[in-house]
Protein backbone atom coordinates (compact mmCIF):
# COMPACT_ATOMS: atom_id res chain seq x y z
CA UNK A 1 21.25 55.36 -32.21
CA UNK A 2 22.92 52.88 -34.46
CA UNK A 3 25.09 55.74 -35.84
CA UNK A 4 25.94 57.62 -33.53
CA UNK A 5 25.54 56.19 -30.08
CA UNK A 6 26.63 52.84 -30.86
CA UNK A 7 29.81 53.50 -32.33
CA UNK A 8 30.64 55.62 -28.83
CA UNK A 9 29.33 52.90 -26.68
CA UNK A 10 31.45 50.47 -28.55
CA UNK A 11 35.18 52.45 -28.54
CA UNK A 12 34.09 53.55 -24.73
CA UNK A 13 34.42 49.62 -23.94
CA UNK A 14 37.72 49.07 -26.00
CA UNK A 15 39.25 52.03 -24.22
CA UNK A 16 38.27 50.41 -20.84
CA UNK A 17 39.39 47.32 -21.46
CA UNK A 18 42.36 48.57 -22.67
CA UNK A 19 43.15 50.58 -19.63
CA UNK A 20 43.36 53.26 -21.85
CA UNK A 21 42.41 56.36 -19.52
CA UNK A 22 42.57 59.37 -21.34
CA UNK A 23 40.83 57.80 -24.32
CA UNK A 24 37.91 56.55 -22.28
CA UNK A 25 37.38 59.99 -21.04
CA UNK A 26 36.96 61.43 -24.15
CA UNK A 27 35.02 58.52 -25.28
CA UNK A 28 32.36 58.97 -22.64
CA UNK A 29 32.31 62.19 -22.91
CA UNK A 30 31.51 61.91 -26.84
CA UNK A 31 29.12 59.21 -25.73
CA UNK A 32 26.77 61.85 -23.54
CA UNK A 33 26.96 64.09 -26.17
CA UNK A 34 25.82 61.27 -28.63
CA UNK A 35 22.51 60.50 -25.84
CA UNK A 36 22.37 64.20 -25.40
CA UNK A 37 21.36 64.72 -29.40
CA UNK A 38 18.90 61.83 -29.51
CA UNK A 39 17.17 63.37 -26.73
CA UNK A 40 17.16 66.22 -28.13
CA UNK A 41 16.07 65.18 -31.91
CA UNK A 42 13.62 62.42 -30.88
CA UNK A 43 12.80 62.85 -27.46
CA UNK A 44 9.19 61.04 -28.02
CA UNK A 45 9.44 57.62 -30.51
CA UNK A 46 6.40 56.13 -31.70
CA UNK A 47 4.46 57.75 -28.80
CA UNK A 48 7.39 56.84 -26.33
CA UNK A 49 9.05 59.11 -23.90
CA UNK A 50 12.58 58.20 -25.04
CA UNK A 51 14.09 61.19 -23.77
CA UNK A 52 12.91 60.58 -20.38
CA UNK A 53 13.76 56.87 -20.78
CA UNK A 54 17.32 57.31 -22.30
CA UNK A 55 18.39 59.82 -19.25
CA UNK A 56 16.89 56.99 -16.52
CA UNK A 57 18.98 54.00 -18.45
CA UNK A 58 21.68 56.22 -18.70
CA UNK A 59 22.56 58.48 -16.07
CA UNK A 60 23.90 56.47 -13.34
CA UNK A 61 26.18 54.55 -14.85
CA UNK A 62 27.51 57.03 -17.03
CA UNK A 63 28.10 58.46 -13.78
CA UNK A 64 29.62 55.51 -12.23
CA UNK A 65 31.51 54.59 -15.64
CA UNK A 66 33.21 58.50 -14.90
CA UNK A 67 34.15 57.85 -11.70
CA UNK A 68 35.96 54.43 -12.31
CA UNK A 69 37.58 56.46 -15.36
CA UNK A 70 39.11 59.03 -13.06
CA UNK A 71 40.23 56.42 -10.81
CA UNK A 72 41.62 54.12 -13.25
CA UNK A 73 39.59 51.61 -11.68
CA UNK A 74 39.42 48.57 -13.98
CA UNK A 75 36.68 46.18 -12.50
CA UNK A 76 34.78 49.20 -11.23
CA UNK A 77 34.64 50.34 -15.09
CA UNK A 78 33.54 47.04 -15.95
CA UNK A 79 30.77 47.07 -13.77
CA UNK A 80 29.51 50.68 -14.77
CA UNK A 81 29.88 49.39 -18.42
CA UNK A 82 27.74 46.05 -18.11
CA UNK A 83 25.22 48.71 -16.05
CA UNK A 84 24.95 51.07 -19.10
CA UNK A 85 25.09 48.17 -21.47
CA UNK A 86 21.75 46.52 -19.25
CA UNK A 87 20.44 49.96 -18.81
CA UNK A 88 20.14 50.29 -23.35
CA UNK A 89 18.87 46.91 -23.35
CA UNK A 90 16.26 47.46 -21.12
CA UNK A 91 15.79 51.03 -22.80
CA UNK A 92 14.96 49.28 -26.20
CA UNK A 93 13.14 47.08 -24.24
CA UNK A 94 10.84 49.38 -22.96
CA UNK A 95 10.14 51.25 -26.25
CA UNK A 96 9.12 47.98 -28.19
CA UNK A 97 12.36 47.07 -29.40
CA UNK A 98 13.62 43.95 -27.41
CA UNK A 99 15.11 42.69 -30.39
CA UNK A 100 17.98 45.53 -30.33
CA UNK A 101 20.24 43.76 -27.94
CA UNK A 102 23.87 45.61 -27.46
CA UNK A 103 26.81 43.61 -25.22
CA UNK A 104 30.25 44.18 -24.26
CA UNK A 105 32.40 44.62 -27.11
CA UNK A 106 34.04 40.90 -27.48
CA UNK A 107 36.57 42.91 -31.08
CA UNK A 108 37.10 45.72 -32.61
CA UNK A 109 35.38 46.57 -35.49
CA UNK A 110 37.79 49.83 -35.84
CA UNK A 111 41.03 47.98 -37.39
CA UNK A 112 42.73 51.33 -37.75
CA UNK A 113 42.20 52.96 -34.45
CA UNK A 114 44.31 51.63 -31.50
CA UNK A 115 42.83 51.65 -27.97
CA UNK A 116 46.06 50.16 -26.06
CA UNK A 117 48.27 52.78 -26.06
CA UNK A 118 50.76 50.54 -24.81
CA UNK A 119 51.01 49.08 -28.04
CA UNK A 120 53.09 50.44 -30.70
């Protein structure tokens, strides 16, 4: 997850709040592809459905985060994002790992990739 989820989840915020459109789209899309491999590799952890799990955190606002993304809806994207983002949390939470907390992305820790496009 830390490898490749997180990095998806993480660049899927900055292109939201950026208003950055097109990039979010690809971003989520590389993001269900991410949660589509774990389930895949590792759909039981530590006697754990995780697949299962992962698809009921996950769906839904994934859903919701596409929708705002085709409507350029700002503070709809935010709320689909702080879903997913509760939806992991509770995720790790129910496999036995409350300690892996994830939030909104307050910087980025990509210093050469630019989500505002509006920026030169």
């Amino acid at each position: 997850m830390t490898m490749s989820v997180q990095p998806r989840h993480i660049k899927l915020g900055l292109a939201g709040q950026a208003g950055n459109w097109v990039y979010a789209t690809y971003a989520v899309g590389e993001l269900r592809e991410a949660l589509q491999d774990v389930t895949t590799l590792q759909p039981t952890w530590d006697g754990k459905p995780i697949a299962t799990m992962l698809r009921a955190a996950t769906n839904k606002p994934l859903r919701l985060l596409e929708a705002a993304i085709e409507a350029r809806d700002a503070p709809e994207f935010d709320k689909a994002y702080a879903s997913l983002t509760a939806g992991c949390n509770q995720c790790h939470g129910n496999a036995g790992k409350p300690e892996l907390v994830i939030q909104v992305p307050v910087i980025s820790p990509c210093p050469d990739q630019v989500f505002d496009q509006r920026k030169p």
